[in-house]
Every structure is written in structure tokens, then in C-alpha cells.
PDB file of N, CA and C in Angstrom:
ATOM      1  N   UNK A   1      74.811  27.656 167.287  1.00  0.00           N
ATOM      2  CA  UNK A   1      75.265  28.618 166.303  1.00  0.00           C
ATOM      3  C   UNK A   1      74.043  29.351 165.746  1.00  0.00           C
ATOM      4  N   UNK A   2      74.153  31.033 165.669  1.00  0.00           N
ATOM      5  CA  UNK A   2      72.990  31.231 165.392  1.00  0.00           C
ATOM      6  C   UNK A   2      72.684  31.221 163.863  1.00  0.00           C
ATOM      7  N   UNK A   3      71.994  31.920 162.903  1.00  0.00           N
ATOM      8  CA  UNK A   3      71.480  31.600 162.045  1.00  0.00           C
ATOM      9  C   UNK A   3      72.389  32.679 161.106  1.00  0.00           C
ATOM     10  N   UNK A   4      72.966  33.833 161.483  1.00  0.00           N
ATOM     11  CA  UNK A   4      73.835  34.971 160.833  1.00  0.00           C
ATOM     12  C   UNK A   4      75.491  33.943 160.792  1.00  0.00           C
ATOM     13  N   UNK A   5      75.754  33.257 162.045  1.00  0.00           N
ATOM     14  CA  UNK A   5      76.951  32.691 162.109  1.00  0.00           C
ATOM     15  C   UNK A   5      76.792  31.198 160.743  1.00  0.00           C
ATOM     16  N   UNK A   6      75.496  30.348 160.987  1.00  0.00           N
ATOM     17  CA  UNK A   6      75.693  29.732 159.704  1.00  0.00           C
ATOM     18  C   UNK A   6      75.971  30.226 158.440  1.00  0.00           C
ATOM     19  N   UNK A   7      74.870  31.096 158.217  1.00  0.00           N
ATOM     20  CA  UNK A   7      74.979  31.718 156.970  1.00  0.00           C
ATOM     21  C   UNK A   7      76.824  32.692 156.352  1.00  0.00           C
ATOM     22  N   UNK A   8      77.058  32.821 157.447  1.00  0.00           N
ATOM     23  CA  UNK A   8      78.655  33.976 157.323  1.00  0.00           C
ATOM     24  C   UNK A   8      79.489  32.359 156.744  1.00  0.00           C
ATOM     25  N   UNK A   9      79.233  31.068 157.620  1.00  0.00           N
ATOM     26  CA  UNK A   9      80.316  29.913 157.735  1.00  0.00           C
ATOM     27  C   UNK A   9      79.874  29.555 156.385  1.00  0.00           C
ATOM     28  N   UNK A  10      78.496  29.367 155.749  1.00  0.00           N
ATOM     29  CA  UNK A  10      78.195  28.999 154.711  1.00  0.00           C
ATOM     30  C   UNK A  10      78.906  29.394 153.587  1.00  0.00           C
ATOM     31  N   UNK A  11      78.869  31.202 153.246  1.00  0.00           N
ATOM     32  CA  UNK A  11      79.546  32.001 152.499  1.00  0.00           C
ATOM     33  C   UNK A  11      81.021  31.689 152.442  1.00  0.00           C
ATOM     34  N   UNK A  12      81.441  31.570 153.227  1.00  0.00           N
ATOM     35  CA  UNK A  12      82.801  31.080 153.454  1.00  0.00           C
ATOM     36  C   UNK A  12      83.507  29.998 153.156  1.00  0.00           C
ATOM     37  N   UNK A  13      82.679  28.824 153.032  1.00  0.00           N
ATOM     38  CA  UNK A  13      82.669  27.264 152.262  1.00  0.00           C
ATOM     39  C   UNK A  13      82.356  27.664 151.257  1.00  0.00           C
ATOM     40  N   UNK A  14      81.281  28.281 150.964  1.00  0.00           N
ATOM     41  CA  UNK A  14      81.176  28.733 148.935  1.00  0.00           C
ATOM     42  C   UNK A  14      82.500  29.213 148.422  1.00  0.00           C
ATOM     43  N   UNK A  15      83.125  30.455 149.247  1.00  0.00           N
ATOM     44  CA  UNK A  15      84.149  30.947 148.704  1.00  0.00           C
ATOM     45  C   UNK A  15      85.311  30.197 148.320  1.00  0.00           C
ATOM     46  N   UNK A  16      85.421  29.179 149.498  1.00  0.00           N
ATOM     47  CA  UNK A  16      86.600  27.708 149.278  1.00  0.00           C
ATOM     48  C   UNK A  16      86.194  26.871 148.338  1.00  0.00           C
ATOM     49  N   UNK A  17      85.643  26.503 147.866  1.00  0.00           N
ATOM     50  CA  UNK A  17      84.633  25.709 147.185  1.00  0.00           C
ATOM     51  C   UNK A  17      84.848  26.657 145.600  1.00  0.00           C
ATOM     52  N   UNK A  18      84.505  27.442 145.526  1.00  0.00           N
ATOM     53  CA  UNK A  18      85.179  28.586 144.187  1.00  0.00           C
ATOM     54  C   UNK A  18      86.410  28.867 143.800  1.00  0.00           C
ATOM     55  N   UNK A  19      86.917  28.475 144.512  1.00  0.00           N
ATOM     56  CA  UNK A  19      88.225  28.952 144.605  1.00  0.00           C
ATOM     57  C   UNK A  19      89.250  27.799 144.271  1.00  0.00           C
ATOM     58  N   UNK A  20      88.763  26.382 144.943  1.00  0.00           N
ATOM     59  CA  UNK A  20      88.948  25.268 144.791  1.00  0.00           C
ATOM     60  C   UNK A  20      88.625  24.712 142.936  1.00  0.00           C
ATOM     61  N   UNK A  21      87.916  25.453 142.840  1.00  0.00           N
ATOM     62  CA  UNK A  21      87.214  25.141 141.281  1.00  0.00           C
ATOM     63  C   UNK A  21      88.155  25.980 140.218  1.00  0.00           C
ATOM     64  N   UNK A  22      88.298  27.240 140.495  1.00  0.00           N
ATOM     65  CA  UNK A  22      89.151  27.897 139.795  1.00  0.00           C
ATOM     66  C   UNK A  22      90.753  27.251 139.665  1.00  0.00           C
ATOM     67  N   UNK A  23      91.283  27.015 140.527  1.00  0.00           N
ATOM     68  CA  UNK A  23      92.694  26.334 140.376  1.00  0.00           C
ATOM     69  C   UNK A  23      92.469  24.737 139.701  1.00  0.00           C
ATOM     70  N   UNK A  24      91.551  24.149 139.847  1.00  0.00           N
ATOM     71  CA  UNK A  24      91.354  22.998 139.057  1.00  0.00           C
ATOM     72  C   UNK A  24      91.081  22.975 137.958  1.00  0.00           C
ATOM     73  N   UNK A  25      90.308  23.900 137.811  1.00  0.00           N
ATOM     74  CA  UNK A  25      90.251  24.985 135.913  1.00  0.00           C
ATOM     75  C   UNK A  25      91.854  24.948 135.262  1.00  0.00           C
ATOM     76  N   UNK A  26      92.545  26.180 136.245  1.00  0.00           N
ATOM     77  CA  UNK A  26      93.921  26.287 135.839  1.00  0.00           C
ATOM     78  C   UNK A  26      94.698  25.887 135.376  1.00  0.00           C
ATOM     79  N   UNK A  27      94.369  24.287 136.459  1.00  0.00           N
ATOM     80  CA  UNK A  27      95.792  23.290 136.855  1.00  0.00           C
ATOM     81  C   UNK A  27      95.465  22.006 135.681  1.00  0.00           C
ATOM     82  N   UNK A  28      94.194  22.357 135.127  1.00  0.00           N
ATOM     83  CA  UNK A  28      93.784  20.721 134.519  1.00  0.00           C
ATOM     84  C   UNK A  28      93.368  21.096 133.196  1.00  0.00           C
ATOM     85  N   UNK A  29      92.845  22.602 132.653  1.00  0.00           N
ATOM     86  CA  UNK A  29      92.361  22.875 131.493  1.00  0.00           C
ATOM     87  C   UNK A  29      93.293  23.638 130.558  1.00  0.00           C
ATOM     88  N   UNK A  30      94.002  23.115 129.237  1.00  0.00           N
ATOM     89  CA  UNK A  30      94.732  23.514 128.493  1.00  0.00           C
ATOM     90  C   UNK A  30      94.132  24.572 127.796  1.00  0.00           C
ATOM     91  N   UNK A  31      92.910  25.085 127.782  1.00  0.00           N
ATOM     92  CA  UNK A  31      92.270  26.044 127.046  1.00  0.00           C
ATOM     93  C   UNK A  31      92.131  27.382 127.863  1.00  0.00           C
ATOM     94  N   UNK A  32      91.800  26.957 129.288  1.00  0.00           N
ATOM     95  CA  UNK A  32      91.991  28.270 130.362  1.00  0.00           C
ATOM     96  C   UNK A  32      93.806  28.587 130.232  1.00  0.00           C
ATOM     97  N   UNK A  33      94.124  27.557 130.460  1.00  0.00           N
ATOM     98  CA  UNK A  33      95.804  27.870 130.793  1.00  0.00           C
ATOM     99  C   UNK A  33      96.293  29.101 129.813  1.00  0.00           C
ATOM    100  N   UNK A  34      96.067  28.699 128.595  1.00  0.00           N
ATOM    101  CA  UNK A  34      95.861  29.689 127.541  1.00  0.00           C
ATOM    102  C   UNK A  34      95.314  30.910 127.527  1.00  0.00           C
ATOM    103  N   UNK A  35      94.305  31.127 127.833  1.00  0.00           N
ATOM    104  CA  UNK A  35      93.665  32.256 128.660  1.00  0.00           C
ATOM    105  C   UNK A  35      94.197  32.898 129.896  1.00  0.00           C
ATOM    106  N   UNK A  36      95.125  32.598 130.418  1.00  0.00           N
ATOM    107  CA  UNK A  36      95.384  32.974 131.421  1.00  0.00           C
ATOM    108  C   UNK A  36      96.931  33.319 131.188  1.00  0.00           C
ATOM    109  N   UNK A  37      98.034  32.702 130.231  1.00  0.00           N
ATOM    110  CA  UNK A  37      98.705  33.700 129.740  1.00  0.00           C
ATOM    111  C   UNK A  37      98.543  34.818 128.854  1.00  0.00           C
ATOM    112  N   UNK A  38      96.905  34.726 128.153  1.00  0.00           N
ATOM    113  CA  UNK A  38      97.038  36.107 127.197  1.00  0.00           C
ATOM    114  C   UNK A  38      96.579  36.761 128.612  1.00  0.00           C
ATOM    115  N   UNK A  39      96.083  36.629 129.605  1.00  0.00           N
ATOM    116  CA  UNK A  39      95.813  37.786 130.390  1.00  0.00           C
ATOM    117  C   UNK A  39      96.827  38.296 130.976  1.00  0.00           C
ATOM    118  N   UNK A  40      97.605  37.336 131.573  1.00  0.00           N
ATOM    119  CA  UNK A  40      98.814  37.850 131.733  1.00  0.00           C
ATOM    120  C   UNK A  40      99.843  38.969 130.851  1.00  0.00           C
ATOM    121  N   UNK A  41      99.474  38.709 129.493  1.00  0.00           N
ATOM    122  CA  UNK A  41     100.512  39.305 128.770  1.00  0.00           C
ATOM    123  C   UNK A  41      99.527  40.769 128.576  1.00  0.00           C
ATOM    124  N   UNK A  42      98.226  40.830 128.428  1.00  0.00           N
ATOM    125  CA  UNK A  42      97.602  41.946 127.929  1.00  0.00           C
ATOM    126  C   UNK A  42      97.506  42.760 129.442  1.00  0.00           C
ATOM    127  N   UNK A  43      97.645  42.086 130.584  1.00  0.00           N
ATOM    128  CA  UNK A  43      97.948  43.049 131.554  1.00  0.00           C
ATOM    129  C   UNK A  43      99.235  43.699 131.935  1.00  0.00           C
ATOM    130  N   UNK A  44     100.338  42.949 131.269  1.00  0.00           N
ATOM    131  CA  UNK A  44     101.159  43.821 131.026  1.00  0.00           C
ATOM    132  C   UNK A  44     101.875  45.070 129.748  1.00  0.00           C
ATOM    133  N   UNK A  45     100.715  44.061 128.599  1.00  0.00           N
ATOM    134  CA  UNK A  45     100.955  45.806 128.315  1.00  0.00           C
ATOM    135  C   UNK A  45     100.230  46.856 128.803  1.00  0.00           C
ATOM    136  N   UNK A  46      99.181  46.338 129.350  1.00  0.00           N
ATOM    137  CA  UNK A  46      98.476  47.378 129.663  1.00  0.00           C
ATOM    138  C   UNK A  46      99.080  48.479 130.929  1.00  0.00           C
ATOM    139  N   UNK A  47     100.065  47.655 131.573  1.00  0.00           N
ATOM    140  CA  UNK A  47     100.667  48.651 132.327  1.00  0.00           C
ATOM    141  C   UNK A  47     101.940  49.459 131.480  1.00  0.00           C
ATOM    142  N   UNK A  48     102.705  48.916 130.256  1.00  0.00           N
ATOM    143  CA  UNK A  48     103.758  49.136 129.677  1.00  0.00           C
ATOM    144  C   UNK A  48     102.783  50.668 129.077  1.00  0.00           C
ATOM    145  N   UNK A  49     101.853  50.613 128.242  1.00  0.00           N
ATOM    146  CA  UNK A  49     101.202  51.502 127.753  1.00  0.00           C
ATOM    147  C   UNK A  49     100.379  52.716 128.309  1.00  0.00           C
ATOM    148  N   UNK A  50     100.213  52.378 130.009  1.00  0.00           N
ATOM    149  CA  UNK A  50      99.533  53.087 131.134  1.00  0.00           C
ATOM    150  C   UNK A  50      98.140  53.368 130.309  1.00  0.00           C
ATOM    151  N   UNK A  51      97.558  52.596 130.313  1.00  0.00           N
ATOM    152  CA  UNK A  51      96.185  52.446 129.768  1.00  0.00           C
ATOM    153  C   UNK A  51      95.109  53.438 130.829  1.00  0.00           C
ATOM    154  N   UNK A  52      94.211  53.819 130.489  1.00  0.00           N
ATOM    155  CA  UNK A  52      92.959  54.397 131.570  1.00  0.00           C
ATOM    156  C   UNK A  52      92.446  53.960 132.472  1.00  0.00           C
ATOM    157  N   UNK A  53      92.444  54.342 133.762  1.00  0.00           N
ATOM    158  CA  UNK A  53      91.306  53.745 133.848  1.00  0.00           C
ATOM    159  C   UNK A  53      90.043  52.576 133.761  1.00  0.00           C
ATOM    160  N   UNK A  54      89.312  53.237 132.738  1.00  0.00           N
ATOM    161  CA  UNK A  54      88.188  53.116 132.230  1.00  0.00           C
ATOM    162  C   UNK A  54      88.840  51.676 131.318  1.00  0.00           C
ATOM    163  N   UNK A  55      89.785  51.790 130.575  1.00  0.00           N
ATOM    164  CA  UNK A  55      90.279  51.094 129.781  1.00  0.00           C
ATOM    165  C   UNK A  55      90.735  49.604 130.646  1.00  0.00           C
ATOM    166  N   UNK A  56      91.413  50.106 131.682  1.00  0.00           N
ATOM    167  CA  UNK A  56      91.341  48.846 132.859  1.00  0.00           C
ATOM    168  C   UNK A  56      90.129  47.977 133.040  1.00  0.00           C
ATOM    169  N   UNK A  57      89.361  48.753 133.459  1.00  0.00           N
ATOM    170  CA  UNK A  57      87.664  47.959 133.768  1.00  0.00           C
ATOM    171  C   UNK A  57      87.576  47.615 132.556  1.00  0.00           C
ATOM    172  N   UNK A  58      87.380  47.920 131.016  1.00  0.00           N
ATOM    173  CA  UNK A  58      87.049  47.072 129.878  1.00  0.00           C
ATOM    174  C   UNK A  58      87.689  45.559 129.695  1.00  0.00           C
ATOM    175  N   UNK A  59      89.085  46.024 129.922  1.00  0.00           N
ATOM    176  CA  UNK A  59      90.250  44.555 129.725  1.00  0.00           C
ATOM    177  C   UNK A  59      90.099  43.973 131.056  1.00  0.00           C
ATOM    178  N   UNK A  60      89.761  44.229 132.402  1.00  0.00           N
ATOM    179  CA  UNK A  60      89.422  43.209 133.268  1.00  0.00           C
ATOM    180  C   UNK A  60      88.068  42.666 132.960  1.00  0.00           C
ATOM    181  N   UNK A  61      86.981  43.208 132.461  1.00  0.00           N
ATOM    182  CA  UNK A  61      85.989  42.754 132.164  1.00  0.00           C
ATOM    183  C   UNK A  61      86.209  41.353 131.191  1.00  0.00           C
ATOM    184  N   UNK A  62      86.677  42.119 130.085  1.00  0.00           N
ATOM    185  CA  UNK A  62      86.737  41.200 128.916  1.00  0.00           C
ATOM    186  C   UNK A  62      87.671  40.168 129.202  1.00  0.00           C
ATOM    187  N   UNK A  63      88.620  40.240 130.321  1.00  0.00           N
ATOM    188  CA  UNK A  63      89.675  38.814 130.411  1.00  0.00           C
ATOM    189  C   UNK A  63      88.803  38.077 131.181  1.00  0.00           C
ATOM    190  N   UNK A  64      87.385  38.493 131.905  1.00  0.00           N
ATOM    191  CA  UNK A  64      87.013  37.264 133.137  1.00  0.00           C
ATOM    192  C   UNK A  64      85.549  37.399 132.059  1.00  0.00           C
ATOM    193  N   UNK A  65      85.295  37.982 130.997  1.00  0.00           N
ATOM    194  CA  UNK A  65      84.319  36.971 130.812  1.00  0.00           C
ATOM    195  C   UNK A  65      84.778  36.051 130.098  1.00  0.00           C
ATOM    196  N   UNK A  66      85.987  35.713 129.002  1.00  0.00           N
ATOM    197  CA  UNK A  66      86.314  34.893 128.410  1.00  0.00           C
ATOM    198  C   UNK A  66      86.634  33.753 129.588  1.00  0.00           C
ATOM    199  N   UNK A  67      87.191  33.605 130.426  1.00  0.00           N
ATOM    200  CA  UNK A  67      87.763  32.659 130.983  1.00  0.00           C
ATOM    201  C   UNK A  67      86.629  32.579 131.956  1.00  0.00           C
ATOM    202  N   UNK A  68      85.482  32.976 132.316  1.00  0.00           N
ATOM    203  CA  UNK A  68      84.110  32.698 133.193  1.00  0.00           C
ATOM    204  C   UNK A  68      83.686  31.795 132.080  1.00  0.00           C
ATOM    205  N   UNK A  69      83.151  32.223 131.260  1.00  0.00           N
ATOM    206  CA  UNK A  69      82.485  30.998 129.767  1.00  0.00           C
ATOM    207  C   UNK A  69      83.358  30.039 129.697  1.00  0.00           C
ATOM    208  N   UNK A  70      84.669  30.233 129.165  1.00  0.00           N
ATOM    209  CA  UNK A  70      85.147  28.919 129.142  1.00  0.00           C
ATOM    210  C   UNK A  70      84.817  27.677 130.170  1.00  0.00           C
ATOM    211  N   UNK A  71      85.016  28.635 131.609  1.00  0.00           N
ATOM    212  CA  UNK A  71      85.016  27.458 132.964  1.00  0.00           C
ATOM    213  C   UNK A  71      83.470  27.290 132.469  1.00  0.00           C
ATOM    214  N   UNK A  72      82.333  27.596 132.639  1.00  0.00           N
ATOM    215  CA  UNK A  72      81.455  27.339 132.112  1.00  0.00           C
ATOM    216  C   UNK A  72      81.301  26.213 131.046  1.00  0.00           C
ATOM    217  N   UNK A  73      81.783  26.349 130.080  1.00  0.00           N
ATOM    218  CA  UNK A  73      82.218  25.670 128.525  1.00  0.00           C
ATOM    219  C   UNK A  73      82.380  24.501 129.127  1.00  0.00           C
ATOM    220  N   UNK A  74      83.266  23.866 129.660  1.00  0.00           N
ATOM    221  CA  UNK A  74      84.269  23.023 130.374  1.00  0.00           C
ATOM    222  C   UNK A  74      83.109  22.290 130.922  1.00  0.00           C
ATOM    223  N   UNK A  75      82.229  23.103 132.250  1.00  0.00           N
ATOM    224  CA  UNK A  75      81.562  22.323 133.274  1.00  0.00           C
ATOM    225  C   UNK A  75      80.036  21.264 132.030  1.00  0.00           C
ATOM    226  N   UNK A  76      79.881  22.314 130.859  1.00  0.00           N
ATOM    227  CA  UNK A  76      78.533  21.504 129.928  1.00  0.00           C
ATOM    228  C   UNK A  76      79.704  20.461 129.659  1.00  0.00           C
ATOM    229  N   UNK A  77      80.651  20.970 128.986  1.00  0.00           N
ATOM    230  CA  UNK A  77      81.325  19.035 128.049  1.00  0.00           C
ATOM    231  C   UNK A  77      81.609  17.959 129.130  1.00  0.00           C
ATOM    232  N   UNK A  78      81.828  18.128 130.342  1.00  0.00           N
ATOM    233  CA  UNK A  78      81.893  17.370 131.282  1.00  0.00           C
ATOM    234  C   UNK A  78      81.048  16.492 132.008  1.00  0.00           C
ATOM    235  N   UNK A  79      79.680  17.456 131.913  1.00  0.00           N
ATOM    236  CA  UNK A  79      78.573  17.058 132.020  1.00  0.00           C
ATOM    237  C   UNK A  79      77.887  16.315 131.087  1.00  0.00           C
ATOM    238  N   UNK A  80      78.002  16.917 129.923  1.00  0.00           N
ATOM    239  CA  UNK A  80      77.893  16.187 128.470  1.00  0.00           C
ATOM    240  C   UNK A  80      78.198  14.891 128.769  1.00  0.00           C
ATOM    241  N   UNK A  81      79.650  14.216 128.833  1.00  0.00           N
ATOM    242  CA  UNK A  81      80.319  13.379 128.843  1.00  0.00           C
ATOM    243  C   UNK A  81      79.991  12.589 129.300  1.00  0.00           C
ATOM    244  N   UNK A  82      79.653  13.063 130.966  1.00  0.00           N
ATOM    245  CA  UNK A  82      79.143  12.079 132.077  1.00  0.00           C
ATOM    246  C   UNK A  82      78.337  11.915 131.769  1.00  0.00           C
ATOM    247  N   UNK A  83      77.009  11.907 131.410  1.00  0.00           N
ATOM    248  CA  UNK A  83      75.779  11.721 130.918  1.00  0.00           C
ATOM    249  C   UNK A  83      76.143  10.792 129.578  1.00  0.00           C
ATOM    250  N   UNK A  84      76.021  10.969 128.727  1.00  0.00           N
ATOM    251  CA  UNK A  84      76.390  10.109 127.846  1.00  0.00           C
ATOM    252  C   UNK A  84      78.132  10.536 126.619  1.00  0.00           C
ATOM    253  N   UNK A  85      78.487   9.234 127.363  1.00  0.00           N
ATOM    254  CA  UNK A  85      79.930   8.933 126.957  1.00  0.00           C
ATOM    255  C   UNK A  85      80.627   8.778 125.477  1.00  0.00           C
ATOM    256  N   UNK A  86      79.476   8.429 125.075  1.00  0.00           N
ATOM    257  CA  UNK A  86      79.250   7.732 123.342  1.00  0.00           C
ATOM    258  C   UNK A  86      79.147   8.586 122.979  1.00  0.00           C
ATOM    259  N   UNK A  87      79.099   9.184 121.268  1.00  0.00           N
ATOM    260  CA  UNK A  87      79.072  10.014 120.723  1.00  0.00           C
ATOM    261  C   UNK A  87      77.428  10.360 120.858  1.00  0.00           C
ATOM    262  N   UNK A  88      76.787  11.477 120.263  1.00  0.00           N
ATOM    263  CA  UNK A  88      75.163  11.489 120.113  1.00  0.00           C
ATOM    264  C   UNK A  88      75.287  12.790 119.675  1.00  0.00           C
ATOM    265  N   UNK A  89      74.143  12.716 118.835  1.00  0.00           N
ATOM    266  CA  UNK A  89      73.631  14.125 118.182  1.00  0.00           C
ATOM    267  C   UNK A  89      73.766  15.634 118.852  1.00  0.00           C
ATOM    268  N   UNK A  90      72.890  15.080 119.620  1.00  0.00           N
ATOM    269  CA  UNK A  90      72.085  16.208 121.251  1.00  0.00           C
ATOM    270  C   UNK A  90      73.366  16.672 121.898  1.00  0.00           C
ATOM    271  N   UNK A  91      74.197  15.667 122.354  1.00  0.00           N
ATOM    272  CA  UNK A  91      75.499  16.169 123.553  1.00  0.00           C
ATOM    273  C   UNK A  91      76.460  16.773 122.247  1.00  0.00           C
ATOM    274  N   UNK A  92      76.323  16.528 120.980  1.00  0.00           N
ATOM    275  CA  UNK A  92      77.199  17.168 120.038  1.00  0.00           C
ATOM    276  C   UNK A  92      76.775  18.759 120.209  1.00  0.00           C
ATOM    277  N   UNK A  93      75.571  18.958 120.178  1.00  0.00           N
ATOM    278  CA  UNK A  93      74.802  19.835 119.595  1.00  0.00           C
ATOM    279  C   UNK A  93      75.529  20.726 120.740  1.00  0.00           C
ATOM    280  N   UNK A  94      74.654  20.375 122.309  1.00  0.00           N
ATOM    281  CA  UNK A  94      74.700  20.717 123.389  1.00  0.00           C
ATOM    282  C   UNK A  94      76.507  21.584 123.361  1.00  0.00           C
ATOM    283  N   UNK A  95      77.470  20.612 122.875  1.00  0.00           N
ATOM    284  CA  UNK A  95      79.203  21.006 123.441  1.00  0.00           C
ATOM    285  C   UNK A  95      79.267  22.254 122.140  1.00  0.00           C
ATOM    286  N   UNK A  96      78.545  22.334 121.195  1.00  0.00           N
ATOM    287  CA  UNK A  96      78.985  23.131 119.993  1.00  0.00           C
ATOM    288  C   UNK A  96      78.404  24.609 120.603  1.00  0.00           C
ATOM    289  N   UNK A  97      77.585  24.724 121.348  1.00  0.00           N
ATOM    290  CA  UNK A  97      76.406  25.733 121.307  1.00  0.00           C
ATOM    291  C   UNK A  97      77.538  26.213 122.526  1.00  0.00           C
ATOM    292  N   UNK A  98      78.101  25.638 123.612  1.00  0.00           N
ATOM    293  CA  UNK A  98      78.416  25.972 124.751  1.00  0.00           C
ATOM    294  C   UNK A  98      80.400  26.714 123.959  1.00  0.00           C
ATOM    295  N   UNK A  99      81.008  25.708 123.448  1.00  0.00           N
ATOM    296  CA  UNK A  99      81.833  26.459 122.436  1.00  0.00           C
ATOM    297  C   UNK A  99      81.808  27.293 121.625  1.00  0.00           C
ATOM    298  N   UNK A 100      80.830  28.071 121.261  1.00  0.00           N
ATOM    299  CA  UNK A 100      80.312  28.682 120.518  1.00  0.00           C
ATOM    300  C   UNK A 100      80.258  30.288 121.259  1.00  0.00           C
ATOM    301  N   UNK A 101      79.203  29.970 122.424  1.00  0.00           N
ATOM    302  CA  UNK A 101      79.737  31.140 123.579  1.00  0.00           C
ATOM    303  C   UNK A 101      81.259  31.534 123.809  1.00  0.00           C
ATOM    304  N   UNK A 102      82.141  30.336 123.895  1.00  0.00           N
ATOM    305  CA  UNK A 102      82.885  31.213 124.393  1.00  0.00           C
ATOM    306  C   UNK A 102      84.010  31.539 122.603  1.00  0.00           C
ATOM    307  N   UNK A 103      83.770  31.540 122.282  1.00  0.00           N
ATOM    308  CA  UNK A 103      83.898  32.305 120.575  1.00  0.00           C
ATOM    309  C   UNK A 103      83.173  33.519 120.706  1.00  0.00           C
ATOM    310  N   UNK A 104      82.323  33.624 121.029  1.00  0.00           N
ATOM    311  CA  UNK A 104      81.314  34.789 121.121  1.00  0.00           C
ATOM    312  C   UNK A 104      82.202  36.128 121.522  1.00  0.00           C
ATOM    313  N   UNK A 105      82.589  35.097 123.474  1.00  0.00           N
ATOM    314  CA  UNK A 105      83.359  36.569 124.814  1.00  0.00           C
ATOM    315  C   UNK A 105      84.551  36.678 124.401  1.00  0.00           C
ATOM    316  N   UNK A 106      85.452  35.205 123.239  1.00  0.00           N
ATOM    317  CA  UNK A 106      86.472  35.899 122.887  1.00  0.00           C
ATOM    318  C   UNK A 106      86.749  36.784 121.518  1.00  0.00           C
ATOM    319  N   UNK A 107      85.605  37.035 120.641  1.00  0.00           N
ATOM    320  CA  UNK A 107      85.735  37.507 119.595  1.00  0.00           C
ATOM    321  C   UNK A 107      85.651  38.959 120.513  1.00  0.00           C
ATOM    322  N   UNK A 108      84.422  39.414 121.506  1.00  0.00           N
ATOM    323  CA  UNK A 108      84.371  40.533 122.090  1.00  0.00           C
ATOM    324  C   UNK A 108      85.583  41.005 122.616  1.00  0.00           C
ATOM    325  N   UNK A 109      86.280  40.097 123.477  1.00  0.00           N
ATOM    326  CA  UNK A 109      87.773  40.761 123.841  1.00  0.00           C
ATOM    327  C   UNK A 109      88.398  41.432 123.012  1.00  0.00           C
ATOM    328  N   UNK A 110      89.041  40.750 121.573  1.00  0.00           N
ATOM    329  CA  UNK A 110      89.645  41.089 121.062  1.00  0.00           C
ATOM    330  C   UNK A 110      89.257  42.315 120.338  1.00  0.00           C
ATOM    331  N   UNK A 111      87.347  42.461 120.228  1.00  0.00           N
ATOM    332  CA  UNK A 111      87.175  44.256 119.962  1.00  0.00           C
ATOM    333  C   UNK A 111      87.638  45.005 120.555  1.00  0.00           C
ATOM    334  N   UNK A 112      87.196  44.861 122.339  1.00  0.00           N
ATOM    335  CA  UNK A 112      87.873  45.784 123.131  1.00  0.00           C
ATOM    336  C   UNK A 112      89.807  45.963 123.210  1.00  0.00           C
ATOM    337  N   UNK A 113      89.759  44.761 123.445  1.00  0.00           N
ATOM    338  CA  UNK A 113      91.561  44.889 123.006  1.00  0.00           C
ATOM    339  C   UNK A 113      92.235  45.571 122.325  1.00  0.00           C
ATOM    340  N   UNK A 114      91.655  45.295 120.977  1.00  0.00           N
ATOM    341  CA  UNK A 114      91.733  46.322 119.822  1.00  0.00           C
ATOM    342  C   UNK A 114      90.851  47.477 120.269  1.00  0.00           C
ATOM    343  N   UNK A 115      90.350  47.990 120.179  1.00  0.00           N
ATOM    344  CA  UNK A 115      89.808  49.496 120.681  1.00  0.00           C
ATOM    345  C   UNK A 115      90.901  50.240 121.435  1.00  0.00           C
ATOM    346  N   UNK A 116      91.074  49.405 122.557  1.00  0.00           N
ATOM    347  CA  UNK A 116      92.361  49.937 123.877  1.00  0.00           C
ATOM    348  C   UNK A 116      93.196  50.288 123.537  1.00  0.00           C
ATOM    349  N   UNK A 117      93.917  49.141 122.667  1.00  0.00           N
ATOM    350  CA  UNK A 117      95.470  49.437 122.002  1.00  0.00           C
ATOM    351  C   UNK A 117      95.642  49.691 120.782  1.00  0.00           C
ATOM    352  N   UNK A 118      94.934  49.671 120.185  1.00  0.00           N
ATOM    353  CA  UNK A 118      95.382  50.155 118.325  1.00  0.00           C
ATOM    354  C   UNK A 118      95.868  51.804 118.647  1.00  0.00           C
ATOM    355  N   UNK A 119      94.705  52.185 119.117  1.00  0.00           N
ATOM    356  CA  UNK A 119      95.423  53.577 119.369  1.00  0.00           C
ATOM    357  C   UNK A 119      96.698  54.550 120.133  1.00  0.00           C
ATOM    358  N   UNK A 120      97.096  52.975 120.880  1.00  0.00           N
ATOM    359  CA  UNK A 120      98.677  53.435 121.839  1.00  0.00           C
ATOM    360  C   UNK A 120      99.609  52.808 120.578  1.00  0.00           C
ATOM    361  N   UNK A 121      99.188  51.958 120.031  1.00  0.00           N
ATOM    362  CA  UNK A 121     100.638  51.016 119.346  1.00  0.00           C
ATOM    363  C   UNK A 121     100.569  51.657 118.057  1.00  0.00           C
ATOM    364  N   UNK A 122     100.116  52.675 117.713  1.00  0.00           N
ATOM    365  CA  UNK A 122      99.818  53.887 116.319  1.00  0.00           C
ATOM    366  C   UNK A 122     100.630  54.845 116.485  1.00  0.00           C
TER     367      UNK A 122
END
């Protein structure tokens, strides 16, 4: 196999391998699940309201960075966990800072959200 055919087979196990991770997100995290009906619902108003464009790329942006951080969020407390199980300062510190981000991408959504739609639902 030459060295373009590993690398293509490689890419291709990453992609399964991502993909595999995302539905285990889905299927196992009550906080994505959540995230993933407001996307659901804000993509349909966004078609009820025929939003822009431009306004599309903002609300797809802003629905995958909230739910990118979270999966993120998820992979530190897990890691946290596994590492040390017991309570501790540091892995407190560590899960607050990583929750904290995703407070951050969802306070940002809801600017853009609001930006998008205050002005259709007016």
C-alpha cells in the first residue's frame, strides 16, 4: 500500500472514529442532548422566518461552537475523573474553568440568536 493510500485509509478511520464520538456525545450526554434540541428548534425557526444567508452561517456557527465546547467540556470532567476520582481542589478548579467555556459559547449564541431574531419576531 503506498503511502497516499495509507494516509487517504488513515483519514477515513479518523472520520469513523469522529463520528463514533459524536453519537456517543448524543446518545450518553444529557447536556448535549439539550443542545441538540435547541438546535433543532432554532433551525426551524430559522427556516419558519427565512433568515439570510449570512444569518445561517452565524446560527450554524454558534450551534457547533456550543455543542464543540461542551463535547470538549465532557472529554476534561472525564478525564478529570479518571485521573482522580475523589474530590480535589485542582480537578475542581480544572471542571469549573472547562464549564465555564462553555457558558462563555453559550452566552455568545444567545447574542447572535438574539441579533437574528429580535428583529423578525418585532
Amino acid at each position: 500500500m503506498s503511502k497516499f493510500s495509507k494516509f487517504i485509509v488513515g483519514r477515513i478511520q479518523g472520520c469513523g472514529y469522529a463520528l463514533k464520538g459524536a453519537f456517543i456525545l448524543i446518545k450518553t450526554e444529557p447536556s448535549i442532548q439539550v443542545q441538540a434540541v435547541i438546535a433543532i428548534i432554532m433551525t426551524a425557526l430559522g427556516f419558519y422566518v427565512n433568515i439570510t444567508s449570512t444569518e445561517w452561517i452565524l446560527q450554524t456557527f454558534a450551534i457547533g461552537l456550543v455543542m464543540s465546547i461542551e463535547g470538549l467540556n465532557t472529554s476534561v470532567e472525564a478525564i478529570a475523573d479518571f485521573i482522580h476520582p475523589d474530590f480535589h481542589n485542582k480537578i475542581g478548579f480544572i471542571k469549573d474553568i472547562a464549564a465555564g467555556a462553555v457558558f462563555i459559547a453559550a452566552i455568545t449564541a444567545v447574542v447572535i440568536g438574539s441579533i437574528i431574531y429580535i428583529p423578525y419576531l418585532l
